[in-house]
C-alpha atoms as a PDB file:
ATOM      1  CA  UNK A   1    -100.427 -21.366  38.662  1.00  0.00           C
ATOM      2  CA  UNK A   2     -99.511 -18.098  37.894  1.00  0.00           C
ATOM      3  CA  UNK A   3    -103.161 -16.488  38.247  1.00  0.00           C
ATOM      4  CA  UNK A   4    -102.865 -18.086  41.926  1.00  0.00           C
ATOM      5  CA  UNK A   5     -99.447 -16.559  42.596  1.00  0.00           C
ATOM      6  CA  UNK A   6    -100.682 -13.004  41.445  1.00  0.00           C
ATOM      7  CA  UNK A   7    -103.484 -13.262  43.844  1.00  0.00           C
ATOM      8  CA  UNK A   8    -101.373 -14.775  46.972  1.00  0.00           C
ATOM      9  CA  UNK A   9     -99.430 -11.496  45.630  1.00  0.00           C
ATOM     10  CA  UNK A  10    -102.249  -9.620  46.012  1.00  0.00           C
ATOM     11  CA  UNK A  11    -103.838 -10.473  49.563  1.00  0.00           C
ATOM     12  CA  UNK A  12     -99.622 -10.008  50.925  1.00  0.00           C
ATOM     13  CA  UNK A  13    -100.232  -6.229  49.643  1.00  0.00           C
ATOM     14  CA  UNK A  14    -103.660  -5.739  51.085  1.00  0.00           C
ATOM     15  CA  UNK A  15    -102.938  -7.130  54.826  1.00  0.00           C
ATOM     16  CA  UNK A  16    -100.339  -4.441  54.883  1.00  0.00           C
ATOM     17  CA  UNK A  17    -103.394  -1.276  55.182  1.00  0.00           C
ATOM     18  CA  UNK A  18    -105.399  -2.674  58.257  1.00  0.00           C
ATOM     19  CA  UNK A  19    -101.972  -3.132  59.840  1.00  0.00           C
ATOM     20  CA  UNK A  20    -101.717   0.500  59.896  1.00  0.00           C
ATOM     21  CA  UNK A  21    -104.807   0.587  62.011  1.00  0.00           C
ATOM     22  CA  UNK A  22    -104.833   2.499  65.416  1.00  0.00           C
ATOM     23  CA  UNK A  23    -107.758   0.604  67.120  1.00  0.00           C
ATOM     24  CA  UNK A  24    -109.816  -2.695  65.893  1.00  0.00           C
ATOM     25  CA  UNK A  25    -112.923  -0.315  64.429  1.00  0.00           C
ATOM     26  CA  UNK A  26    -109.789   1.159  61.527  1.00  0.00           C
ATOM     27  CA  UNK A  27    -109.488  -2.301  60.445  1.00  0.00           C
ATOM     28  CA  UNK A  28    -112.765  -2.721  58.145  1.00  0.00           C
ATOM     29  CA  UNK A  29    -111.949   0.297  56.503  1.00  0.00           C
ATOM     30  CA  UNK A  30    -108.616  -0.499  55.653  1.00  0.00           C
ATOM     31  CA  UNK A  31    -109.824  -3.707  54.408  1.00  0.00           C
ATOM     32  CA  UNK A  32    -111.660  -2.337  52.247  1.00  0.00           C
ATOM     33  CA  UNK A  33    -108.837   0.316  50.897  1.00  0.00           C
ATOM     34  CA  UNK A  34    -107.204  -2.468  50.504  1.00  0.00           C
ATOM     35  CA  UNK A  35    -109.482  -4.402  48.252  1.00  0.00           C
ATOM     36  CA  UNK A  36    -109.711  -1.516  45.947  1.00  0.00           C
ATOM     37  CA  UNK A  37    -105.987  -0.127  45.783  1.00  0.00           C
ATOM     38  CA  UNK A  38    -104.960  -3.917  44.959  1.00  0.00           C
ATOM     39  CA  UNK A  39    -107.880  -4.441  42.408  1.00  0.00           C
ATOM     40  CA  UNK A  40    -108.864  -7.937  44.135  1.00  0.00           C
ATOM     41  CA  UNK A  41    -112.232  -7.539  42.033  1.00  0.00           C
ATOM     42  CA  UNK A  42    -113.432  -6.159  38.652  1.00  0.00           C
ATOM     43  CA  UNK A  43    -114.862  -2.587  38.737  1.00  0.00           C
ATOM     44  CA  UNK A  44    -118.281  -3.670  38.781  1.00  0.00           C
ATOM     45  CA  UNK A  45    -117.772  -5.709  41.929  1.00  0.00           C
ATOM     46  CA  UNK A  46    -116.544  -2.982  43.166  1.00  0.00           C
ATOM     47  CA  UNK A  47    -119.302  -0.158  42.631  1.00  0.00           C
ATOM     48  CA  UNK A  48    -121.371  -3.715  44.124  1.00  0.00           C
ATOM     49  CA  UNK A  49    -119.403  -3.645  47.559  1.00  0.00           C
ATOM     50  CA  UNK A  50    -118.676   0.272  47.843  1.00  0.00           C
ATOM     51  CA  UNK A  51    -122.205   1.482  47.382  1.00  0.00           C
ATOM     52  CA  UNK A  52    -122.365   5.530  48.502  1.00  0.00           C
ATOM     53  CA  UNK A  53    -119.557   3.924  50.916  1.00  0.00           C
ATOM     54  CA  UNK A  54    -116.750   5.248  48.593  1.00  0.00           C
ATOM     55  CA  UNK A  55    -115.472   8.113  51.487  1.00  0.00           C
ATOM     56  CA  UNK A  56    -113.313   6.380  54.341  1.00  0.00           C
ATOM     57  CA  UNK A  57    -112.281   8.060  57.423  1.00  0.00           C
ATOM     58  CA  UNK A  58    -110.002   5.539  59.418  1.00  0.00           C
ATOM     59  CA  UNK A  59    -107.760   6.118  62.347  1.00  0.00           C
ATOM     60  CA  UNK A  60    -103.868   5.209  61.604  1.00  0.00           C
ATOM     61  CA  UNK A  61    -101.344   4.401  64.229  1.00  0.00           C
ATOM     62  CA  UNK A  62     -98.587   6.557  62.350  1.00  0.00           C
ATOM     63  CA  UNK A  63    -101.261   9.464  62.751  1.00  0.00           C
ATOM     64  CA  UNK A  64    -101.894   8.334  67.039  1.00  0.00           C
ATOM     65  CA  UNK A  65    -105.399   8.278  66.229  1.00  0.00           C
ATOM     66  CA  UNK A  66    -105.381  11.285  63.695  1.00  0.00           C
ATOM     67  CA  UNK A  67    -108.430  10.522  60.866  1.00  0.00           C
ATOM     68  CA  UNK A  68    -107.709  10.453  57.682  1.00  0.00           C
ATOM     69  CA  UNK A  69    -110.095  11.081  55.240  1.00  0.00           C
ATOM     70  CA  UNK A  70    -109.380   8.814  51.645  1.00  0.00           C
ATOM     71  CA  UNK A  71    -111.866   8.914  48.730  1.00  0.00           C
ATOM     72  CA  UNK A  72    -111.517   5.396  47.229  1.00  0.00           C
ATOM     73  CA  UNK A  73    -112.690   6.776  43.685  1.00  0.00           C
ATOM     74  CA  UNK A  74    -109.755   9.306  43.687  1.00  0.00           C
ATOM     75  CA  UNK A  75    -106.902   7.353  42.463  1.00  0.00           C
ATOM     76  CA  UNK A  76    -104.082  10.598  43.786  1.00  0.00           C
ATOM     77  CA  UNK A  77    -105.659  10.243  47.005  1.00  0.00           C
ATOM     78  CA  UNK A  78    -104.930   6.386  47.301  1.00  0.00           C
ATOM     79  CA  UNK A  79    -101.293   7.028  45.608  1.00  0.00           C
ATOM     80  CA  UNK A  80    -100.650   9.932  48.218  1.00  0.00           C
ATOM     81  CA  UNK A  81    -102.116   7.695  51.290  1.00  0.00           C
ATOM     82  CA  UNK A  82     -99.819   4.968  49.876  1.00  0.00           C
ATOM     83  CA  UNK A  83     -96.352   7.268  49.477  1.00  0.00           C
ATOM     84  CA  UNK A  84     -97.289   8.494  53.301  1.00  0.00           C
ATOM     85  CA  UNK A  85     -98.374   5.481  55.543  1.00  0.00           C
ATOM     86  CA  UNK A  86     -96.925   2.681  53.601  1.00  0.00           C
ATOM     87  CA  UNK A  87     -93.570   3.839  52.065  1.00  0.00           C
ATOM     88  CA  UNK A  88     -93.433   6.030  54.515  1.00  0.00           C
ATOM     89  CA  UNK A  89     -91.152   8.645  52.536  1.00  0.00           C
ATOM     90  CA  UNK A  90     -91.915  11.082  55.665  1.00  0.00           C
ATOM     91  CA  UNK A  91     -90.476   9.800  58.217  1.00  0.00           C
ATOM     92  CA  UNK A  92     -91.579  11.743  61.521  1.00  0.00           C
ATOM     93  CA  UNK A  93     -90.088   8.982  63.937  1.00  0.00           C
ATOM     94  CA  UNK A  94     -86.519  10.242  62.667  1.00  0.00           C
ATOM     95  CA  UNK A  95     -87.321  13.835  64.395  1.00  0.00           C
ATOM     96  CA  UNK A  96     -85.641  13.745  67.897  1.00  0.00           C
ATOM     97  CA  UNK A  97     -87.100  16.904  69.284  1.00  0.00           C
ATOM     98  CA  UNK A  98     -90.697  18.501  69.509  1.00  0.00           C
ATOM     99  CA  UNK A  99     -90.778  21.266  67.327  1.00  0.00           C
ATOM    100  CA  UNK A 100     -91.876  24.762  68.020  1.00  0.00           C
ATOM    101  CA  UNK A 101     -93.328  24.682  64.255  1.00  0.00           C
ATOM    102  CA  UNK A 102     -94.165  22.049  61.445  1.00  0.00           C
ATOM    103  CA  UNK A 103     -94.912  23.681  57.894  1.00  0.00           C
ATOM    104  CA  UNK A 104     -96.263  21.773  55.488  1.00  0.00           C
ATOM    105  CA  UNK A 105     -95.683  23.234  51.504  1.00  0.00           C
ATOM    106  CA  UNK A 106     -97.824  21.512  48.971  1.00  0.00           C
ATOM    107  CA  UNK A 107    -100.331  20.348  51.382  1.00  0.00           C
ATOM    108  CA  UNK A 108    -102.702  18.721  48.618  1.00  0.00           C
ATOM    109  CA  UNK A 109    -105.064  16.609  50.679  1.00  0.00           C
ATOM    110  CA  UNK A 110    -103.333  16.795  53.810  1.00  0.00           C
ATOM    111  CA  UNK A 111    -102.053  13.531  54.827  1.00  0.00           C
ATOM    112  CA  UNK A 112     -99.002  14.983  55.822  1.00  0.00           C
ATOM    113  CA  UNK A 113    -100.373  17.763  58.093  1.00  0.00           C
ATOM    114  CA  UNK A 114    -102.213  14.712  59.601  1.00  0.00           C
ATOM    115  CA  UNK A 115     -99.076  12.875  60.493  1.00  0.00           C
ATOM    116  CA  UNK A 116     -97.315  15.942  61.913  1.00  0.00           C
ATOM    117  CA  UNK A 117    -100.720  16.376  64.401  1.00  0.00           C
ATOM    118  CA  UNK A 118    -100.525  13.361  65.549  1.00  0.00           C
ATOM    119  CA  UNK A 119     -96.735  13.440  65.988  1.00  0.00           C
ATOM    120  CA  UNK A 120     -96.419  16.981  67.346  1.00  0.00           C
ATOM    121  CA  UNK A 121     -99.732  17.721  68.790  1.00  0.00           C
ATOM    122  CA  UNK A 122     -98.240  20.861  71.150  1.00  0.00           C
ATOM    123  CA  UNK A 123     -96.396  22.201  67.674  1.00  0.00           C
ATOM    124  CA  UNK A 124     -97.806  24.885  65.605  1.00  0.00           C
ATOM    125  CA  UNK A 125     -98.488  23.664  62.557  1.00  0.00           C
ATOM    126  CA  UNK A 126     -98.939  25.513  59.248  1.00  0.00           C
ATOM    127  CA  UNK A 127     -99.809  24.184  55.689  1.00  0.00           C
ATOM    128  CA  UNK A 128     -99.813  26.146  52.697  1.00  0.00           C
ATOM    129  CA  UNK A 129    -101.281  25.188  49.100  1.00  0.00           C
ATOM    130  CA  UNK A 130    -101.851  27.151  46.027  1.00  0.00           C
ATOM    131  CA  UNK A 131    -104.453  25.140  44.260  1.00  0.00           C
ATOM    132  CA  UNK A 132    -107.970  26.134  44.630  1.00  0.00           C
ATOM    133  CA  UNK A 133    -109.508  23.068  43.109  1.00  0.00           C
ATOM    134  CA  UNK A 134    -107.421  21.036  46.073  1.00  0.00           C
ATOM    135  CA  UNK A 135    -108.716  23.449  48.875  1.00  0.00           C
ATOM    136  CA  UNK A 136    -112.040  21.597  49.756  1.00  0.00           C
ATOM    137  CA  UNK A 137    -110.366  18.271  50.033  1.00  0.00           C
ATOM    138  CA  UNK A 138    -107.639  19.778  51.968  1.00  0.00           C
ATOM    139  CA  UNK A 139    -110.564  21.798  53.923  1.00  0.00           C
ATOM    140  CA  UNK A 140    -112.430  18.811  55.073  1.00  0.00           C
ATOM    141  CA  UNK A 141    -108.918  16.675  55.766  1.00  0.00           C
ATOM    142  CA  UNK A 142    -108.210  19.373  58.804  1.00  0.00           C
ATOM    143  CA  UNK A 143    -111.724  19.660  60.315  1.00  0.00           C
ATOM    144  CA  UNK A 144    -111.246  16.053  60.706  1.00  0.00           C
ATOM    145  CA  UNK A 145    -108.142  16.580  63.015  1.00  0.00           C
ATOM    146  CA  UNK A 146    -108.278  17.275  66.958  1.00  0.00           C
ATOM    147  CA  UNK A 147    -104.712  18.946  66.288  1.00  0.00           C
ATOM    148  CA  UNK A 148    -105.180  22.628  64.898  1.00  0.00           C
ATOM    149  CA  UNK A 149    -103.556  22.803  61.734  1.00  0.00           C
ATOM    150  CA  UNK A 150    -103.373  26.145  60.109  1.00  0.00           C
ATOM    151  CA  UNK A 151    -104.137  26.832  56.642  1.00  0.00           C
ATOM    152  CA  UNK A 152    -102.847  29.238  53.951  1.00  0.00           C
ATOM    153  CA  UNK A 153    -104.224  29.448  50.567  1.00  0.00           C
ATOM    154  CA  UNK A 154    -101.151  30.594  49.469  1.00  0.00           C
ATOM    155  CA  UNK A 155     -98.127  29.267  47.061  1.00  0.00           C
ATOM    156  CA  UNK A 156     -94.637  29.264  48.821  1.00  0.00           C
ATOM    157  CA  UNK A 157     -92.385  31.489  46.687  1.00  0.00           C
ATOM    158  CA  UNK A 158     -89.726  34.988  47.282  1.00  0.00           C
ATOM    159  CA  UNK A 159     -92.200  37.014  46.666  1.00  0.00           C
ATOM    160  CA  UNK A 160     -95.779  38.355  47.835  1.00  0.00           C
ATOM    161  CA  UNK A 161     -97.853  38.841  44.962  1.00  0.00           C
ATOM    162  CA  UNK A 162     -99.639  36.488  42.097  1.00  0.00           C
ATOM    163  CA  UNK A 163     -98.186  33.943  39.930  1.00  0.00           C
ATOM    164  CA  UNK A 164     -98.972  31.758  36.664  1.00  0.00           C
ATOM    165  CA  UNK A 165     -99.949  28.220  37.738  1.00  0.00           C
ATOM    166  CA  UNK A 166    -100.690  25.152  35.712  1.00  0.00           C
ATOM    167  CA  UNK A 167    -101.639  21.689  36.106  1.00  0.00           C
ATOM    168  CA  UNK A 168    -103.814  20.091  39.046  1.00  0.00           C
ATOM    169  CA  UNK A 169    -104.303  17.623  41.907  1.00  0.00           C
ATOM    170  CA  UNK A 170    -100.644  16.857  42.314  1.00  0.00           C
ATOM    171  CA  UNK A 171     -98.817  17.831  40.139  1.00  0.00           C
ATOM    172  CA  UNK A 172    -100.046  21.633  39.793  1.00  0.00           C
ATOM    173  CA  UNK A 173     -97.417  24.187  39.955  1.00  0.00           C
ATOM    174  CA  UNK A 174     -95.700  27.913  39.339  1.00  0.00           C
ATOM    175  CA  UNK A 175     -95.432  29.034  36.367  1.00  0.00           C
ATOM    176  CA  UNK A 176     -91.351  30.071  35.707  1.00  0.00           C
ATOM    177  CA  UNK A 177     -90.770  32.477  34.212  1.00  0.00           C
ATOM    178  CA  UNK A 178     -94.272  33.914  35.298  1.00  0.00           C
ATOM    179  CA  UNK A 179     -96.390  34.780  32.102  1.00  0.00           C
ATOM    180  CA  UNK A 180     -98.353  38.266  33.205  1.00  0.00           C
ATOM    181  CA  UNK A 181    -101.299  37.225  30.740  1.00  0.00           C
ATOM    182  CA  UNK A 182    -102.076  33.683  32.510  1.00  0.00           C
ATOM    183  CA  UNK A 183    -105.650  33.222  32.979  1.00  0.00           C
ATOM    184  CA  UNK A 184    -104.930  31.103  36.141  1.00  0.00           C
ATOM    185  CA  UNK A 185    -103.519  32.498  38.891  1.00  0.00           C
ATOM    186  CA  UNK A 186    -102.700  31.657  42.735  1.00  0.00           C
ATOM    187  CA  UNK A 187    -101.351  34.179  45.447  1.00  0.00           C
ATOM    188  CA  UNK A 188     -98.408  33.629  46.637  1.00  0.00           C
ATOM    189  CA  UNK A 189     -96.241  34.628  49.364  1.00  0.00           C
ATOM    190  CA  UNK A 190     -92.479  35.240  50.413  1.00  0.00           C
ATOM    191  CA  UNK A 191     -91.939  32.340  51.906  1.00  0.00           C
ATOM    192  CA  UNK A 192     -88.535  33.392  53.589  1.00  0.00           C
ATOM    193  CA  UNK A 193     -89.537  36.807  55.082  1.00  0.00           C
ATOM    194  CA  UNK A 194     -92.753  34.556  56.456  1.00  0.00           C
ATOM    195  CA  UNK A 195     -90.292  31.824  57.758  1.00  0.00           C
ATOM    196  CA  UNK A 196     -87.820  34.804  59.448  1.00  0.00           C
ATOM    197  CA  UNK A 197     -90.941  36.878  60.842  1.00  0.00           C
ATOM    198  CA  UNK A 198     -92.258  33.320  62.450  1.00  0.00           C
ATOM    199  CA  UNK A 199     -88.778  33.041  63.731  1.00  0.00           C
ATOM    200  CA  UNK A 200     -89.214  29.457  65.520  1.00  0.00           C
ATOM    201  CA  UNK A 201     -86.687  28.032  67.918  1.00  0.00           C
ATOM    202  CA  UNK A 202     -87.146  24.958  65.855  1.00  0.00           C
ATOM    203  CA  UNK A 203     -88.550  23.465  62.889  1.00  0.00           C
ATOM    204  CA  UNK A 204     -90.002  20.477  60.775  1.00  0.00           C
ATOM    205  CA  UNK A 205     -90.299  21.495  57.245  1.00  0.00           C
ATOM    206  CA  UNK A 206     -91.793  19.806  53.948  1.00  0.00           C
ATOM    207  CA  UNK A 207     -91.550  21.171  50.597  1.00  0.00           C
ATOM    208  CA  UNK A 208     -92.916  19.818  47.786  1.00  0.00           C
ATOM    209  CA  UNK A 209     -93.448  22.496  45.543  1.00  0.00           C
ATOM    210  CA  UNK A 210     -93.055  20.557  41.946  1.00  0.00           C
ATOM    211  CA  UNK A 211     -89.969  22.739  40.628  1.00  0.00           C
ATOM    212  CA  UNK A 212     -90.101  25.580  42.833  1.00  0.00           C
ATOM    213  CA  UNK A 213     -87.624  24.627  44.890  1.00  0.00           C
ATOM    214  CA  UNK A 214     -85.121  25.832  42.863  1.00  0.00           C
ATOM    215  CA  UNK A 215     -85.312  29.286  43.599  1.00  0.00           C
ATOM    216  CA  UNK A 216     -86.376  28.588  47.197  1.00  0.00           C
ATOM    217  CA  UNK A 217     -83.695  26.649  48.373  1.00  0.00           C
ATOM    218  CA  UNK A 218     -80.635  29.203  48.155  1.00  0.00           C
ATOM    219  CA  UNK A 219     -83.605  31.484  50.250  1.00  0.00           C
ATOM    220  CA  UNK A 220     -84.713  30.034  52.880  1.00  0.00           C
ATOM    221  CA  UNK A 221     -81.260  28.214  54.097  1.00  0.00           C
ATOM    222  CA  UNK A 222     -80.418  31.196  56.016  1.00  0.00           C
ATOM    223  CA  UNK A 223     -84.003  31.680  57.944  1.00  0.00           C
ATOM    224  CA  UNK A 224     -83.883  28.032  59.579  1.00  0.00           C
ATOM    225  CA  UNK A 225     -83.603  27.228  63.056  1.00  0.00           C
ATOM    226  CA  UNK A 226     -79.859  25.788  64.025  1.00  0.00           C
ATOM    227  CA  UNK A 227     -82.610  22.786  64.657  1.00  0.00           C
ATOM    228  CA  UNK A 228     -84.189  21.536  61.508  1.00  0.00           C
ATOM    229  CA  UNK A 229     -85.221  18.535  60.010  1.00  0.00           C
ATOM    230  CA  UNK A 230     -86.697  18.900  56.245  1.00  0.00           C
ATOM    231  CA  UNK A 231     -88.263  16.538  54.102  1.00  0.00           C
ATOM    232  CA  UNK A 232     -87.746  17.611  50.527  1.00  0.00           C
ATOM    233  CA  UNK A 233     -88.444  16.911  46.822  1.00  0.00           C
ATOM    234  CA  UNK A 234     -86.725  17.956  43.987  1.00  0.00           C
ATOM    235  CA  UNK A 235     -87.755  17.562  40.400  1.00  0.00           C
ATOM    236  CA  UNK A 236     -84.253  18.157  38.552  1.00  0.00           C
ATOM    237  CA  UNK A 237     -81.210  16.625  37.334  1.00  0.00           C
ATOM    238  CA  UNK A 238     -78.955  15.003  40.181  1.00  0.00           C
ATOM    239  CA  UNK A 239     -76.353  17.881  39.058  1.00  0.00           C
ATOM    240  CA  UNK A 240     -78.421  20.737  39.747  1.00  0.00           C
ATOM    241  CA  UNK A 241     -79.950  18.865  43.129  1.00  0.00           C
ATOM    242  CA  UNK A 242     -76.242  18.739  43.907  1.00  0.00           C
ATOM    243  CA  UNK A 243     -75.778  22.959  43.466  1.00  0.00           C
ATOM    244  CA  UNK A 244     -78.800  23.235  45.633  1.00  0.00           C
ATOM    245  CA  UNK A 245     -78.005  21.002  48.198  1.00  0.00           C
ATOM    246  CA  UNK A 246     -74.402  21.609  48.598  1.00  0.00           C
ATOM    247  CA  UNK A 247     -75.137  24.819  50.760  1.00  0.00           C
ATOM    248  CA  UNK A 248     -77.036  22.768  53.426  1.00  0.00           C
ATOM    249  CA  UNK A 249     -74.176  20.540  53.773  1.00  0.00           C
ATOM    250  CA  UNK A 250     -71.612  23.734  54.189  1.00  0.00           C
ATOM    251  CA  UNK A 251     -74.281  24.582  56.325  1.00  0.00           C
ATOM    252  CA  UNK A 252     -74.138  21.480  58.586  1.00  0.00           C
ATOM    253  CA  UNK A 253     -76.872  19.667  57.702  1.00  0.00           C
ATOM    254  CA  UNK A 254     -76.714  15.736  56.859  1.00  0.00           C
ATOM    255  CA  UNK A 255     -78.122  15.256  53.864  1.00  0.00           C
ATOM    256  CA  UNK A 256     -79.716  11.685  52.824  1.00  0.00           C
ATOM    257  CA  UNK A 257     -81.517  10.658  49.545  1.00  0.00           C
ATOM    258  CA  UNK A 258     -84.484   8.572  50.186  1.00  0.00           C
ATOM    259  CA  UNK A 259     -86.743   7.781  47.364  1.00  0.00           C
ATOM    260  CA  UNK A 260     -85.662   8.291  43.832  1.00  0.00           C
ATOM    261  CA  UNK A 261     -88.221   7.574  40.815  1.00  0.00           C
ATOM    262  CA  UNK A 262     -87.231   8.554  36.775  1.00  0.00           C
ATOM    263  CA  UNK A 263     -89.734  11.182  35.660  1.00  0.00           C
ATOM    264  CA  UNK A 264     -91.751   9.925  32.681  1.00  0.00           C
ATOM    265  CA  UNK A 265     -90.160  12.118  29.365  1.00  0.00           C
ATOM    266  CA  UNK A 266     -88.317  13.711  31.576  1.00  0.00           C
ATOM    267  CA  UNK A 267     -83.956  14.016  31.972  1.00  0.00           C
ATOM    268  CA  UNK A 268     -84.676  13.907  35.542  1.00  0.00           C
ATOM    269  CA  UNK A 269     -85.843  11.943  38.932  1.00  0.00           C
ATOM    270  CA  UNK A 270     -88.537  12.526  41.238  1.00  0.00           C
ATOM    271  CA  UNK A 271     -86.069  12.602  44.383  1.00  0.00           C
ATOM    272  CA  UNK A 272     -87.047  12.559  48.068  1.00  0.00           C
ATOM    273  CA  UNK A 273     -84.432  13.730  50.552  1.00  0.00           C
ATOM    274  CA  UNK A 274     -84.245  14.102  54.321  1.00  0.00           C
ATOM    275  CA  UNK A 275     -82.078  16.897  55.812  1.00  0.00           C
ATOM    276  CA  UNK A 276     -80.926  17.281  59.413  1.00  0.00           C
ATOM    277  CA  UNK A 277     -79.292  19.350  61.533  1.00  0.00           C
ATOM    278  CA  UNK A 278     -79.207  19.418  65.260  1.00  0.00           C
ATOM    279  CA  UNK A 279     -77.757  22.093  67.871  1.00  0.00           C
END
């Protein structure tokens, strides 16, 4: 009985991707994401059934016909899609206003620059990420777009420069303090001055930055538009999320927690956030 409960389980949790669909042809392809993210067969079935076919490029609803490009062999990919278009911790429908610019920090793959161009198709729309090794995912992600999405090879810090950066796909990140020897290093750029100089009338921002935020935060508060919305995640205790954060609420922004998840060895949470402010 149990075996046969797991798998009713199972096909509940894959009808949910080709209901994300934005036209009948989206549907086999989200079938098949489907199939794989929820394991329905062994890996060797599934080498069997995938073939070369292991690069999907369906259109979602969520995106209004944006592609977006998944590589069912790359399990952050599938995790990132998931977190996106099925949790949905960025919610775009909660933005009441079309905004003069989107920027997305931490691009990665993209999927989130591919939501904002289907949401905000007349926005400008800027992504930034600092890890090489992600740049020809991310690359091939915004050729697939009919929205222009500009890209910056660049990590968002307070500074223009170089920095020390460790780890990949994503979770790589800045190196604090900075270690002047580091073998690996990304350019970065002050992320503030750049937000002031672009001076927008108003704003959707997302920063996920894994840590950086920290020194960020008390930055950039004063270069955003009265009208802002920001998705945000923090990786630190709820105390200093609280120092952070307490600022944007001085500053008249609502500020609502909407994903929390314990980091593994860690004293902290994975936390997503939403803050608003209107005119």
């Amino acid at each position: 009985m149990q075996p046969f409960k797991r798998l009713l389980r199972k096909i509940r949790s894959v009808r949910q991707y080709p209901a994300l669909a934005f036209g009948a042809r989206d549907r086999r392809e989200l079938w098949l994401l489907g199939l794989v993210r929820n394991r329905v067969f062994g890996a060797r079935a599934a080498r069997l059934l995938l073939g070369d076919r292991r690069l999907i490029t369906p259109r979602l609803a969520l995106t209004r016909g944006e592609k977006v490009r998944v590589q069912l062999d790359r399990l952050d990919q599938v995790d990132v899609f998931d977190e996106i278009f099925l949790t949905r911790i960025y919610d775009v429908d909660a933005v009441d206003f079309a905004p003069a610019l989107v920027v997305d920090c931490g691009a990665y793959c993209g999927y989130f620059s591919a939501l904002a161009a289907g949401a905000f198709p007349r926005s400008r729309i800027v992504c930034f990420e600092a890890n090489p090794a992600n740049l020809p995912v991310l690359e091939a992600q915004l050729a697939l777009l009919v929205a222009k999405v500009e890209l910056r090879a660049e990590a968002v810090y307070v500074l223009d420069g170089t920095m020390a950066f460790s780890g990949g796909g994503i979770g790589g990140g800045l190196v604090e303090p900075d270690d002047p020897l580091s073998l690996r290093r990304v350019a970065c750029i002050d992320f503030p001055r750049w937000l002031r100089e672009s001076s927008p009338t108003s704003l959707v921002l997302k920063l996920d930055v894994e840590g950086a935020e920290a020194g960020l935060l008390p930055a950039t508060l004063d270069c955003l538009p009265r009208r802002t919305t920001f998705f945000l995640e923090t990786h630190h205790t709820d105390a200093v999320c609280e120092a952070l954060l307490a600022p944007y609420r001085e500053a008249g922004f609502d500020v609502r927690e909407i994903r929390r998840r314990p980091a593994k060895d860690e004293s902290f949470s994975y936390i997503e956030w939403l803050l608003t402010r209107k005119e």
